[in-house]
PDB file of N, CA and C in Angstrom:
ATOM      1  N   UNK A   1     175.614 134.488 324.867  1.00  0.00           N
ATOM      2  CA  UNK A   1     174.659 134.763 323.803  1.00  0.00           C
ATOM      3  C   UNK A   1     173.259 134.736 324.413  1.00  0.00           C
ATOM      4  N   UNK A   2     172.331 136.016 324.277  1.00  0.00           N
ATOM      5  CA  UNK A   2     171.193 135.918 324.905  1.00  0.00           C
ATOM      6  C   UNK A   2     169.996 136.007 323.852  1.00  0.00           C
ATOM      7  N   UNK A   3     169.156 135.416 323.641  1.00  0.00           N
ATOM      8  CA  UNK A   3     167.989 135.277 322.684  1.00  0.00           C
ATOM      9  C   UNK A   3     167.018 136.747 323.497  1.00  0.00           C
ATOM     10  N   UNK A   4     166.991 137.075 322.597  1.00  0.00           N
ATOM     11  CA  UNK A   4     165.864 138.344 322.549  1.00  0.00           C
ATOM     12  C   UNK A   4     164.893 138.443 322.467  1.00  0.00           C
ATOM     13  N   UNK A   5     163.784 138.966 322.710  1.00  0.00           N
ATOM     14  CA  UNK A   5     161.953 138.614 322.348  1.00  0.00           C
ATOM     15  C   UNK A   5     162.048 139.854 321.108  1.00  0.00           C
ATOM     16  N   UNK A   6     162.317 139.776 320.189  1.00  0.00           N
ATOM     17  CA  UNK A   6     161.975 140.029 319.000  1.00  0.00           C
ATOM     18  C   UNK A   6     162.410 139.777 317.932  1.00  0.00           C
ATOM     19  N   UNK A   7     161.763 140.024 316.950  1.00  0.00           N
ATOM     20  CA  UNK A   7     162.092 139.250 315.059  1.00  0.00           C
ATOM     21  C   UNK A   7     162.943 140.071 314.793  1.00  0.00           C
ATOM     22  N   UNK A   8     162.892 140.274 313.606  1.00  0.00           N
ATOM     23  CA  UNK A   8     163.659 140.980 312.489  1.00  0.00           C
ATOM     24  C   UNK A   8     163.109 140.872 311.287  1.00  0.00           C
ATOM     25  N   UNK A   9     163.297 142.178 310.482  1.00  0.00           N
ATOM     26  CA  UNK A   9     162.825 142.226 309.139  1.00  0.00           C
ATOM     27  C   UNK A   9     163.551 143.124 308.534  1.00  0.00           C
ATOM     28  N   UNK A  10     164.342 142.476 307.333  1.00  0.00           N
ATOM     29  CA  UNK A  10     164.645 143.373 306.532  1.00  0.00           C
ATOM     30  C   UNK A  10     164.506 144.167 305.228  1.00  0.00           C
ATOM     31  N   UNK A  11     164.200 145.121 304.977  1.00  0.00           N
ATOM     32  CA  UNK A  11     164.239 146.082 303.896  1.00  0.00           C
ATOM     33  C   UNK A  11     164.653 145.654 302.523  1.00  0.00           C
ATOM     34  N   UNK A  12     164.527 145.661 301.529  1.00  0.00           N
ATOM     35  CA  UNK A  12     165.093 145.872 300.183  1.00  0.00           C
ATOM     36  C   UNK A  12     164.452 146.105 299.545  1.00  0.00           C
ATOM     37  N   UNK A  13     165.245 147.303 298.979  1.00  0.00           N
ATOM     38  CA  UNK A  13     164.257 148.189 297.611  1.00  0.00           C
ATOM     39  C   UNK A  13     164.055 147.257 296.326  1.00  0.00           C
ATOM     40  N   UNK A  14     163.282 147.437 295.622  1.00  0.00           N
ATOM     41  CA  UNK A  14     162.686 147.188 294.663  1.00  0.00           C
ATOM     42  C   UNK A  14     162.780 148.119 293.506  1.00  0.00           C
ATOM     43  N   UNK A  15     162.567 147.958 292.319  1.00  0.00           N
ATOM     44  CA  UNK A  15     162.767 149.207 291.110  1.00  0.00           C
ATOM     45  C   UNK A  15     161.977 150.164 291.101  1.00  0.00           C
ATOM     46  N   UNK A  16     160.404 150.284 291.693  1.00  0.00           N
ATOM     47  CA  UNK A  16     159.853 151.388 292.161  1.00  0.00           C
ATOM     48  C   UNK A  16     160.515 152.453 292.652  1.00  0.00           C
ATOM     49  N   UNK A  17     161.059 151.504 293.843  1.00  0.00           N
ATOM     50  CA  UNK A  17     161.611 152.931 294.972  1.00  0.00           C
ATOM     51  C   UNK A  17     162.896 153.212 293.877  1.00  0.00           C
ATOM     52  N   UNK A  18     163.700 152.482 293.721  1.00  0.00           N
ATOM     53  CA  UNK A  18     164.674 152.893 292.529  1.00  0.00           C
ATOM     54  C   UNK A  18     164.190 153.963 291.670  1.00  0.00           C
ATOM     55  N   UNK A  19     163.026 153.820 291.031  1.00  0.00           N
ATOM     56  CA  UNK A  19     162.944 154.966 290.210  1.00  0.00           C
ATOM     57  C   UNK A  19     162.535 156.095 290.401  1.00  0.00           C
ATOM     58  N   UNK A  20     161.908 156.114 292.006  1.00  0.00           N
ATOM     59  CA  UNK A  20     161.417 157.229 292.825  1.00  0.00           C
ATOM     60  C   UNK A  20     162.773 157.811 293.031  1.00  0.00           C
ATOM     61  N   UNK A  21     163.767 157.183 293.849  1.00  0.00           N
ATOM     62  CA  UNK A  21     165.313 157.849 293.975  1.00  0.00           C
ATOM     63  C   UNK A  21     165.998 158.482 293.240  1.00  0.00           C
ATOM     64  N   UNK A  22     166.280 158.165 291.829  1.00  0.00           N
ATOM     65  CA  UNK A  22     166.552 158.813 290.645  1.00  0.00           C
ATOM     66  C   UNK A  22     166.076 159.799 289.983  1.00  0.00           C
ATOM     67  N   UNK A  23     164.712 160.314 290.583  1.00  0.00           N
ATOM     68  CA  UNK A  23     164.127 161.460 289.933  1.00  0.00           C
ATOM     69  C   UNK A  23     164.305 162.570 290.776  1.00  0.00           C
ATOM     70  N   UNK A  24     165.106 162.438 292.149  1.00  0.00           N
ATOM     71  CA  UNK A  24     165.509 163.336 292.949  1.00  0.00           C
ATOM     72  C   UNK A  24     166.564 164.135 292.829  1.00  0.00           C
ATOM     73  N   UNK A  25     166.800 165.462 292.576  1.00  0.00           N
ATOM     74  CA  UNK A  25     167.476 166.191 292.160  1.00  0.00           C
ATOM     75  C   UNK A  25     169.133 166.052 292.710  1.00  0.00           C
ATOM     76  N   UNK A  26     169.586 165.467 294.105  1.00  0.00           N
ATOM     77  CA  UNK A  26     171.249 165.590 293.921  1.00  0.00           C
ATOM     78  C   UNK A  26     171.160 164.082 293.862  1.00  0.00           C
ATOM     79  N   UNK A  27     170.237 163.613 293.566  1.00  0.00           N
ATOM     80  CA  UNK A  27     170.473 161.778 293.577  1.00  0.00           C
ATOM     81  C   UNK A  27     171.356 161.055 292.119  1.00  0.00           C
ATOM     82  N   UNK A  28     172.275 160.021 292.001  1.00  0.00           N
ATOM     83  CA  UNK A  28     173.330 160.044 291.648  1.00  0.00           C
ATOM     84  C   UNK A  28     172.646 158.857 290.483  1.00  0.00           C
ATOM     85  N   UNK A  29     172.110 159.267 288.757  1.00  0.00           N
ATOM     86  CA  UNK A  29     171.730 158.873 288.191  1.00  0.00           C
ATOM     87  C   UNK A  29     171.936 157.273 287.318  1.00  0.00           C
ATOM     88  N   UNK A  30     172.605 156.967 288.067  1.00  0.00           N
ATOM     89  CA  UNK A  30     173.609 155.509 287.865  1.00  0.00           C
ATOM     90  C   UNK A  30     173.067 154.572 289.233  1.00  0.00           C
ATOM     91  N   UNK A  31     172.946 155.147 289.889  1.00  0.00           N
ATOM     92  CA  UNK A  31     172.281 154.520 291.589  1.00  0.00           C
ATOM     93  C   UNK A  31     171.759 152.777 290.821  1.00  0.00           C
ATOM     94  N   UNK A  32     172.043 152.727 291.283  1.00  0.00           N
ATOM     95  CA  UNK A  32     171.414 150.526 291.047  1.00  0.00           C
ATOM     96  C   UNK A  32     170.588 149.777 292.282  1.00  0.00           C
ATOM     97  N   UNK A  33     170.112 148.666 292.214  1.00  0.00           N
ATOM     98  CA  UNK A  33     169.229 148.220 293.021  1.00  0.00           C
ATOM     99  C   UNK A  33     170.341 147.069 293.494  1.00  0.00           C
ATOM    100  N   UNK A  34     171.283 146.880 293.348  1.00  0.00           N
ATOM    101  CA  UNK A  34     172.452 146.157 293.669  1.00  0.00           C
ATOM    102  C   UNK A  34     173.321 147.363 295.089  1.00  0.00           C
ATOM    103  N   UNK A  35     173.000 148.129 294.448  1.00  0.00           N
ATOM    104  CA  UNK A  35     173.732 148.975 295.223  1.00  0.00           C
ATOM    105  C   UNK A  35     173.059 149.577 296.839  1.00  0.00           C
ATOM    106  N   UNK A  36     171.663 149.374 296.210  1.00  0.00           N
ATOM    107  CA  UNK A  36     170.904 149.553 297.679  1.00  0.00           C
ATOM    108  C   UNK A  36     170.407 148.458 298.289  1.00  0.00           C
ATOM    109  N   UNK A  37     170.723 147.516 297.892  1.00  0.00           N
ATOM    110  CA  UNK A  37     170.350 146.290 298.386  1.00  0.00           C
ATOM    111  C   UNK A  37     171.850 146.340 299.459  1.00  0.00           C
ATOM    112  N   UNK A  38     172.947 146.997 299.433  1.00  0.00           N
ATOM    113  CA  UNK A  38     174.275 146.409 299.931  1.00  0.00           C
ATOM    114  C   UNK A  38     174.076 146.278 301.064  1.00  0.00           C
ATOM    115  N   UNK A  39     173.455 147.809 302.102  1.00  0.00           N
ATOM    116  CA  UNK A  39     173.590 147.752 303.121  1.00  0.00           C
ATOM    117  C   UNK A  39     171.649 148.016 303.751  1.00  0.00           C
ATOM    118  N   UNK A  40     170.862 147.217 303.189  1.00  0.00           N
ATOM    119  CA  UNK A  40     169.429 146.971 303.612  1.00  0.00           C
ATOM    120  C   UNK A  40     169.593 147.395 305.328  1.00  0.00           C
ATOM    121  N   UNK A  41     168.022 148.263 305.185  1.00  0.00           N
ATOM    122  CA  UNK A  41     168.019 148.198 306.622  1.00  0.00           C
ATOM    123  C   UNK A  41     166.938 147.222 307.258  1.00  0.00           C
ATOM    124  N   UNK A  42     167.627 146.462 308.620  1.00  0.00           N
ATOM    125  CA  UNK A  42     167.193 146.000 309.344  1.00  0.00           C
ATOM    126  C   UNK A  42     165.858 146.453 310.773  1.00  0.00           C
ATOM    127  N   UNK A  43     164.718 145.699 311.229  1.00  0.00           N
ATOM    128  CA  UNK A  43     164.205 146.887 312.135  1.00  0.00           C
ATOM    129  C   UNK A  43     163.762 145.482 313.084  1.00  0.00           C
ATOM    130  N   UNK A  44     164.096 146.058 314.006  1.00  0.00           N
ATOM    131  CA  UNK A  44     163.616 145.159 315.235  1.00  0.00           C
ATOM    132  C   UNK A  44     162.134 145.014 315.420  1.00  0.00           C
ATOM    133  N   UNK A  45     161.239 143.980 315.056  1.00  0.00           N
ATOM    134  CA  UNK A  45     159.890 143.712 315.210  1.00  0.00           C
ATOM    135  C   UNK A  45     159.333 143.121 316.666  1.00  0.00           C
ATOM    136  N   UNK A  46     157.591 143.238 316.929  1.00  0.00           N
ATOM    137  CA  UNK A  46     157.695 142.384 317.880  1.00  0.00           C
ATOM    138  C   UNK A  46     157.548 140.822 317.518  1.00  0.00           C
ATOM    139  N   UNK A  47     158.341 140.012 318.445  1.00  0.00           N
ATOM    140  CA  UNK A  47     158.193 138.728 317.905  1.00  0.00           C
ATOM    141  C   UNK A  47     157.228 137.929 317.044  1.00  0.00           C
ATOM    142  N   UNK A  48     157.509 136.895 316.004  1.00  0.00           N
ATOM    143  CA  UNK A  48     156.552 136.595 315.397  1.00  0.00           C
ATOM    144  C   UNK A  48     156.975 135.166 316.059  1.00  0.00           C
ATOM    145  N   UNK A  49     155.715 134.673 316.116  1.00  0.00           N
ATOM    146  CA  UNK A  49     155.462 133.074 316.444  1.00  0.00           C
ATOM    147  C   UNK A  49     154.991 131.959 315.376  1.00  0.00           C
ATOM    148  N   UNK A  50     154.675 132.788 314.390  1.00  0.00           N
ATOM    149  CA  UNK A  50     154.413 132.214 313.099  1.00  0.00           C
ATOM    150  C   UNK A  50     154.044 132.905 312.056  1.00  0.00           C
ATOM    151  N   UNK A  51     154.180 132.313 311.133  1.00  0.00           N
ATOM    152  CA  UNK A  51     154.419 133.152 309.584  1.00  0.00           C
ATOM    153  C   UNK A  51     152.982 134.113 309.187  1.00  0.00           C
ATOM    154  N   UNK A  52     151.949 133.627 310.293  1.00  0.00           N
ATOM    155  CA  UNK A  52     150.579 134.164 309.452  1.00  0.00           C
ATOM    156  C   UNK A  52     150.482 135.552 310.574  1.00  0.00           C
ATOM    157  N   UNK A  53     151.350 135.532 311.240  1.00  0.00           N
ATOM    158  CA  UNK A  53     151.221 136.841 312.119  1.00  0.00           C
ATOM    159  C   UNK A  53     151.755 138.006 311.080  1.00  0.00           C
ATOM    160  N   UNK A  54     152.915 137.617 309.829  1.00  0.00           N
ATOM    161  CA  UNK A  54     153.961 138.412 309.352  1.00  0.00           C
ATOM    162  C   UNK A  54     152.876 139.847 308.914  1.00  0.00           C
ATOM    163  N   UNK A  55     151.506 139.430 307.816  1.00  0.00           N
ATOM    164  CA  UNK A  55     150.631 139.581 307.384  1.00  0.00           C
ATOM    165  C   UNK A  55     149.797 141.017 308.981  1.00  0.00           C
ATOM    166  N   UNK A  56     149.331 140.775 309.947  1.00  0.00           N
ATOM    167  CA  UNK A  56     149.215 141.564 310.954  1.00  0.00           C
ATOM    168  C   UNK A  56     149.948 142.592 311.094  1.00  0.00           C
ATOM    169  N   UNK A  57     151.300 142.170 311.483  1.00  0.00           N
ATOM    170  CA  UNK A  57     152.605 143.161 311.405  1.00  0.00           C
ATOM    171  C   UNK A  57     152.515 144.327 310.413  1.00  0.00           C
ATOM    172  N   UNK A  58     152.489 143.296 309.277  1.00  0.00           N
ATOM    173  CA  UNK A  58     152.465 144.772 308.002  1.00  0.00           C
ATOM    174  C   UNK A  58     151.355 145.490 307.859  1.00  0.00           C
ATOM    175  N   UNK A  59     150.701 145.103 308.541  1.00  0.00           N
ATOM    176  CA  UNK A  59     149.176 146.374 308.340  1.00  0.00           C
ATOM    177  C   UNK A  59     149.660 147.122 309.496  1.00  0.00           C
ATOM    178  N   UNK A  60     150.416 146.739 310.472  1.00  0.00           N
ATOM    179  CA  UNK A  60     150.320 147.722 311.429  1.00  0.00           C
ATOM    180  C   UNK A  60     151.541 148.862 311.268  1.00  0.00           C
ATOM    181  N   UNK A  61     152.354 147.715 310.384  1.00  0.00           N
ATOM    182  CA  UNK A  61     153.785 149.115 310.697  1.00  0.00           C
ATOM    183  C   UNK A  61     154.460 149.245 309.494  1.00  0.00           C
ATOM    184  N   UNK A  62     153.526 148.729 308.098  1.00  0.00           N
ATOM    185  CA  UNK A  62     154.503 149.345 306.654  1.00  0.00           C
ATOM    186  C   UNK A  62     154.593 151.165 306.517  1.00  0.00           C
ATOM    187  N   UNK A  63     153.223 151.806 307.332  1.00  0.00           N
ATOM    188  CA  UNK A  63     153.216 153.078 306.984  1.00  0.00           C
ATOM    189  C   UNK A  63     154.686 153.905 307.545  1.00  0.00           C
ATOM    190  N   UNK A  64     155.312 153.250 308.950  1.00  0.00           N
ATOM    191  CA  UNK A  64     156.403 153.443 309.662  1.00  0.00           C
ATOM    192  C   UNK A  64     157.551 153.118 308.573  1.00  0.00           C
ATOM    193  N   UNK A  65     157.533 152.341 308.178  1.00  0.00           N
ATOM    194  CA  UNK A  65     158.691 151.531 307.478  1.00  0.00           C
ATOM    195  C   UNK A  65     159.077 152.109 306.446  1.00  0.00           C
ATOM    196  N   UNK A  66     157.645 152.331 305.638  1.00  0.00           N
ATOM    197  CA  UNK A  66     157.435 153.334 304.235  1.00  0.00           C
ATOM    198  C   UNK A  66     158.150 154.779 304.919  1.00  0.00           C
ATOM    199  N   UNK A  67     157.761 155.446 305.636  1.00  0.00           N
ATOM    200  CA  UNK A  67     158.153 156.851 306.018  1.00  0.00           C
ATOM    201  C   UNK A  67     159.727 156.715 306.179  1.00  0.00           C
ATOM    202  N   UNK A  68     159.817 155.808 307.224  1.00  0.00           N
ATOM    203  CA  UNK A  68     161.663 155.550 307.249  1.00  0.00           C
ATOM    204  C   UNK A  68     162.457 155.257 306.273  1.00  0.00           C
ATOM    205  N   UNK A  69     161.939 154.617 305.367  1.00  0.00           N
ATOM    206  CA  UNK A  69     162.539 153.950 303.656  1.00  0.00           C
ATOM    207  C   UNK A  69     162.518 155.616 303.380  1.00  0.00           C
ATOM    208  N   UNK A  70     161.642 155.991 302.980  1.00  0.00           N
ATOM    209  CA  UNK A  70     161.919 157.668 302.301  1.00  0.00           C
ATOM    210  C   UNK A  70     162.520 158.965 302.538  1.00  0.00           C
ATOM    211  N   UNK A  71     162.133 158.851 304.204  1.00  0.00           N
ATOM    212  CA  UNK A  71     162.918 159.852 305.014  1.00  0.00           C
ATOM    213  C   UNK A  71     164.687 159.434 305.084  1.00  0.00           C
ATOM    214  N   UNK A  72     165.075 158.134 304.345  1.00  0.00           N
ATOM    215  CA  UNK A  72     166.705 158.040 304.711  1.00  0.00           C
ATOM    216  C   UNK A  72     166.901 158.838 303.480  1.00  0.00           C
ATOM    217  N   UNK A  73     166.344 158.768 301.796  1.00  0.00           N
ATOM    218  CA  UNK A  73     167.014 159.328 301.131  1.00  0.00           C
ATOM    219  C   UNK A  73     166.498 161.036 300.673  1.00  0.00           C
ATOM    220  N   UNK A  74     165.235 161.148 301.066  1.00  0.00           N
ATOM    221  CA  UNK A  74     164.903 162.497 301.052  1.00  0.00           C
ATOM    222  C   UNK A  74     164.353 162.539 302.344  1.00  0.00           C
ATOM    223  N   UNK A  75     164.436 163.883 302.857  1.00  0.00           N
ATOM    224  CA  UNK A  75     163.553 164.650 304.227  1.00  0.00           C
ATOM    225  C   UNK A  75     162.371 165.555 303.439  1.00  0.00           C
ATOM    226  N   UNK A  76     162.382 165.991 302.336  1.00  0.00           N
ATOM    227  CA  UNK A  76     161.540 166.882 302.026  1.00  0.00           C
ATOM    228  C   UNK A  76     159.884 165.896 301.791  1.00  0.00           C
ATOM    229  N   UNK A  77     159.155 166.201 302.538  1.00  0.00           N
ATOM    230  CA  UNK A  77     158.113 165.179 302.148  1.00  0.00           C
ATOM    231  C   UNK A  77     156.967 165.375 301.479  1.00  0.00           C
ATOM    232  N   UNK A  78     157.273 166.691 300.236  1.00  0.00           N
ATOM    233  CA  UNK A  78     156.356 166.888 299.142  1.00  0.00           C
ATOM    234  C   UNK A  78     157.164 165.798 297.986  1.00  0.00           C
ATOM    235  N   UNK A  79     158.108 165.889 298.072  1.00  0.00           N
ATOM    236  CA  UNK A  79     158.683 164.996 297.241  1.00  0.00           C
ATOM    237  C   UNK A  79     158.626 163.419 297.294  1.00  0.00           C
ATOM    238  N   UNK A  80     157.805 162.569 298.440  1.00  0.00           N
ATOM    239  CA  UNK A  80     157.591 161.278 298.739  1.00  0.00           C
ATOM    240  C   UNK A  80     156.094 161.160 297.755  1.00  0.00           C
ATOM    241  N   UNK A  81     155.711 160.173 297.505  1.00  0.00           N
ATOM    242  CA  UNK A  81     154.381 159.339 297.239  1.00  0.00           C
ATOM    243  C   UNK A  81     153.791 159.737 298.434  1.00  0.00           C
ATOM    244  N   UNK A  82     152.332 160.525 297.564  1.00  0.00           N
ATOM    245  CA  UNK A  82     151.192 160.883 298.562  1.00  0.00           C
ATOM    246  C   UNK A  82     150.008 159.768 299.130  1.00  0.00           C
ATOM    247  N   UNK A  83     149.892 158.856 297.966  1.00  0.00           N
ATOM    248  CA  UNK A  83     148.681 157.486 298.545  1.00  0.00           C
ATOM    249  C   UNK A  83     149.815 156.194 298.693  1.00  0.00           C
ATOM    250  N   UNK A  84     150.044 156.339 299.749  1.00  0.00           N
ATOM    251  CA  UNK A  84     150.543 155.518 299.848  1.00  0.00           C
ATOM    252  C   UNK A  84     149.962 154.353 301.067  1.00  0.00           C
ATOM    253  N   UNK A  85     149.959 152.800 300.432  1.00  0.00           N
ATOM    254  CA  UNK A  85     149.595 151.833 301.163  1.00  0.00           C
ATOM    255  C   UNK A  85     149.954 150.934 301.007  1.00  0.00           C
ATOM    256  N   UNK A  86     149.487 149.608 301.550  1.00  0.00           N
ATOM    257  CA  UNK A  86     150.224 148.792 301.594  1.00  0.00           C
ATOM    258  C   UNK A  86     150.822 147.734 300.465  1.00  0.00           C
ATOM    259  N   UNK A  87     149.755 147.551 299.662  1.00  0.00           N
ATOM    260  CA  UNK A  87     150.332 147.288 298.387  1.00  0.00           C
ATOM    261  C   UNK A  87     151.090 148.041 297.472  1.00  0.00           C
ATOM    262  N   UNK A  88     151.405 149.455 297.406  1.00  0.00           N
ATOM    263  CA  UNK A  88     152.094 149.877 296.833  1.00  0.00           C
ATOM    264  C   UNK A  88     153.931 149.432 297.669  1.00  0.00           C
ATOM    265  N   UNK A  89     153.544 149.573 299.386  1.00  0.00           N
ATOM    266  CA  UNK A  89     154.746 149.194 300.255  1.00  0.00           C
ATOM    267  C   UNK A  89     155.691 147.879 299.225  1.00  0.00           C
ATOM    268  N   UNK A  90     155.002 146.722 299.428  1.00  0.00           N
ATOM    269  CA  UNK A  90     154.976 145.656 299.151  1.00  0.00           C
ATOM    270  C   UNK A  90     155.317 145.616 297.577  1.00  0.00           C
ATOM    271  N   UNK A  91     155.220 146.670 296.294  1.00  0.00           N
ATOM    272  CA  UNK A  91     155.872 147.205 295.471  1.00  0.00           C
ATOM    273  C   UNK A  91     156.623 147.432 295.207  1.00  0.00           C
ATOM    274  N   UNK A  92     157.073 148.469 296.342  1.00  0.00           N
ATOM    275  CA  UNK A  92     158.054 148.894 296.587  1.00  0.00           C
ATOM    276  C   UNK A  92     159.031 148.049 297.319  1.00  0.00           C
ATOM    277  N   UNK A  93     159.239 147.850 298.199  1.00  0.00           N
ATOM    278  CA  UNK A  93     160.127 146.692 298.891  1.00  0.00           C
ATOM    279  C   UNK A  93     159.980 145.198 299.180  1.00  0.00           C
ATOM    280  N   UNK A  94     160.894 144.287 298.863  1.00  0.00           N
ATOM    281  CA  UNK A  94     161.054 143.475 299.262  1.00  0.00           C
ATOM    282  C   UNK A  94     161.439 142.873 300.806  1.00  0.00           C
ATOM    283  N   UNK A  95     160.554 141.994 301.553  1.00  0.00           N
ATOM    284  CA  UNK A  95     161.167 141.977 303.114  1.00  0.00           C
ATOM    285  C   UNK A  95     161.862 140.485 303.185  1.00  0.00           C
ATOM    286  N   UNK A  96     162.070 140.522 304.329  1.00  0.00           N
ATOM    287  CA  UNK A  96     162.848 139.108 304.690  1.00  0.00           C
ATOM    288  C   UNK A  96     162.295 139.031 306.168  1.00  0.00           C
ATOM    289  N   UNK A  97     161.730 138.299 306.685  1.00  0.00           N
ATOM    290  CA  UNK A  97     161.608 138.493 308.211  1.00  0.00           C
ATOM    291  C   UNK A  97     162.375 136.953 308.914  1.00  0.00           C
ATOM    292  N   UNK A  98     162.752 136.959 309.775  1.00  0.00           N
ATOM    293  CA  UNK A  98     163.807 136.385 310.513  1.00  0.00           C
ATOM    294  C   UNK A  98     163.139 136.650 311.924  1.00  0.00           C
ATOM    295  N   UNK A  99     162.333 135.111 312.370  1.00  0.00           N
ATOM    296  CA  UNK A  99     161.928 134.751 314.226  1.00  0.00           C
ATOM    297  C   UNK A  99     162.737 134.668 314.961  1.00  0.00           C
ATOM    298  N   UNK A 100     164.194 134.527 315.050  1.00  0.00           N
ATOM    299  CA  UNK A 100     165.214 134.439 316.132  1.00  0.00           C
ATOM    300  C   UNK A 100     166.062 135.648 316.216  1.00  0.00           C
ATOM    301  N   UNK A 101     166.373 135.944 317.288  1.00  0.00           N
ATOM    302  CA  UNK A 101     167.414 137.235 317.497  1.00  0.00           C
ATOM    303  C   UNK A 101     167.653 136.599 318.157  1.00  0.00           C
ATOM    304  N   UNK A 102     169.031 137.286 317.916  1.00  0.00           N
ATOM    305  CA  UNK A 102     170.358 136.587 319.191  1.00  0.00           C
ATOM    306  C   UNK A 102     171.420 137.531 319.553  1.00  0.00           C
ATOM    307  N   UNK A 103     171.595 138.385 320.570  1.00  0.00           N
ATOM    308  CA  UNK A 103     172.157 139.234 321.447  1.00  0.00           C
ATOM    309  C   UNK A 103     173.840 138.812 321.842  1.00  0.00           C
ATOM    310  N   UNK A 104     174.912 138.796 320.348  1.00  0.00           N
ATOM    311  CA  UNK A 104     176.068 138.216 321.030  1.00  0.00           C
ATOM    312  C   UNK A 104     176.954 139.175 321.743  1.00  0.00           C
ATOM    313  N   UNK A 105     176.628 140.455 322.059  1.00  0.00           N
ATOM    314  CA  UNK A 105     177.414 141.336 322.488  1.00  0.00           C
ATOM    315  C   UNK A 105     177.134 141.513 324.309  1.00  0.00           C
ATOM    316  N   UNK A 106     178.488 141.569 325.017  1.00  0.00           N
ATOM    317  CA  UNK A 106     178.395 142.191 326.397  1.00  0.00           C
ATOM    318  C   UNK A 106     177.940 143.037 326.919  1.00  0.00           C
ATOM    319  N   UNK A 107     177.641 144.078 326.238  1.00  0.00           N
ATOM    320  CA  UNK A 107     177.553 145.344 326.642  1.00  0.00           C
ATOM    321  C   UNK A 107     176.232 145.259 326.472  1.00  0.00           C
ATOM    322  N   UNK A 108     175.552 146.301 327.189  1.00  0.00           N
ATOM    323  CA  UNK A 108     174.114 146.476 326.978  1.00  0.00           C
ATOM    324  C   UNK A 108     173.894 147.424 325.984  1.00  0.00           C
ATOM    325  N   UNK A 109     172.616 147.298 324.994  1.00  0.00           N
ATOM    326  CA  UNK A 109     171.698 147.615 324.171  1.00  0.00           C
ATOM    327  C   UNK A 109     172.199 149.224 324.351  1.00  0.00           C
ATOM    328  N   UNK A 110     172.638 150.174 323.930  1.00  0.00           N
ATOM    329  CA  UNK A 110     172.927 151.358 324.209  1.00  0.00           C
ATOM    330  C   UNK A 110     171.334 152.042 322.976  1.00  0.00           C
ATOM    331  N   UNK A 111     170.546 152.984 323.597  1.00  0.00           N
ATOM    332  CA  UNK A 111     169.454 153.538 323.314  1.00  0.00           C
ATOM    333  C   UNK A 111     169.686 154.819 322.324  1.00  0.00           C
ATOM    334  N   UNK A 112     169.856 155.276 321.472  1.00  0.00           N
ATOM    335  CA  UNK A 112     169.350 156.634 321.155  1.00  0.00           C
ATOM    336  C   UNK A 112     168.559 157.367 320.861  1.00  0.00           C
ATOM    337  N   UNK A 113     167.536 158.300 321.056  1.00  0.00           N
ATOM    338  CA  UNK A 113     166.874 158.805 320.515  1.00  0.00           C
ATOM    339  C   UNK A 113     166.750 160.412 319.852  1.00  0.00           C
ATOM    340  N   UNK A 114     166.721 160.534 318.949  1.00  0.00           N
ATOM    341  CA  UNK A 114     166.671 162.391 318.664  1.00  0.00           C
ATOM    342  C   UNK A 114     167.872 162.262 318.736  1.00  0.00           C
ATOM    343  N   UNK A 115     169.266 161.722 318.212  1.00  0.00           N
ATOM    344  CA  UNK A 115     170.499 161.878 318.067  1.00  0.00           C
ATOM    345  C   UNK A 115     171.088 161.717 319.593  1.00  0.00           C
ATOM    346  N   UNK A 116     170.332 161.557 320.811  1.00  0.00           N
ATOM    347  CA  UNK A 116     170.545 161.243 321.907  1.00  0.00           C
ATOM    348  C   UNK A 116     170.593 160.403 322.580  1.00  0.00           C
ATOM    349  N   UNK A 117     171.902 160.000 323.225  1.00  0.00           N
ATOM    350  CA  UNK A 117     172.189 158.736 323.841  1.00  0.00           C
ATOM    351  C   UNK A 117     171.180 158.503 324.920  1.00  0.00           C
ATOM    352  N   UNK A 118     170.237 157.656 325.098  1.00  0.00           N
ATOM    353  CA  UNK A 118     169.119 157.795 326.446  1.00  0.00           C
ATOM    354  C   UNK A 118     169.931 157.540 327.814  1.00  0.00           C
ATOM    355  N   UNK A 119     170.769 156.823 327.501  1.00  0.00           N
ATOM    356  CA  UNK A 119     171.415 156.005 329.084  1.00  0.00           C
ATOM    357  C   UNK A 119     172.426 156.687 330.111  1.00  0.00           C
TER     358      UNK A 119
END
């Protein structure tokens, strides 16, 4: 088991983004916030050393987070929220951030980018 130099933070929608999802044309009008909470996404941060850094972090990378939250359920991006910032982020999702990572797998970190394996 190898400890990692970075956090973790995870994702969960909120009824905002819920009701942003539902007004999308093949989106499935029953959709629940139970239901997107199931499989939240996780994003590898750089380490936090304490809780008042969390606050830094999100000014630097909700606009990333926001784009990735929207781009999983639509690509078309007339259809996303145009002012979007950080208090609306923070509206919209609920986070969890988590200071320890822990690396229990053998194999090394396999990379992809652009649907491409880097290694």
């Amino acid at each position: 088991m190898l400890e990692i130099n970075r956090s973790l933070v995870i994702l969960k929608p909120k009824q905002p983004f819920l009701d942003w999802a539902r007004t999308l044309e093949d989106e499935d009008k029953d959709l629940t916030l139970k239901h997107l909470a199931e499989d939240s996404t996780a994003y590898l941060i750089p380490e936090l050393w304490q809780d008042s850094d969390q606050q830094s972090l999100l000014e630097s990378y909700y606009d990333v987070f926001f784009e990735e939250q929207l781009a999983g359920w639509w690509t078309d991006e007339t259809a996303w929220p145009q002012k979007r910032d950080l208090k609306m982020f923070l509206d919209w999702f609920e986070l969890e951030f988590h200071g320890l990572v822990f690396d229990l797998c053998d194999e090394p970190i396999r990379i992809i980018e652009n649907g491409e394996d880097t290694q």
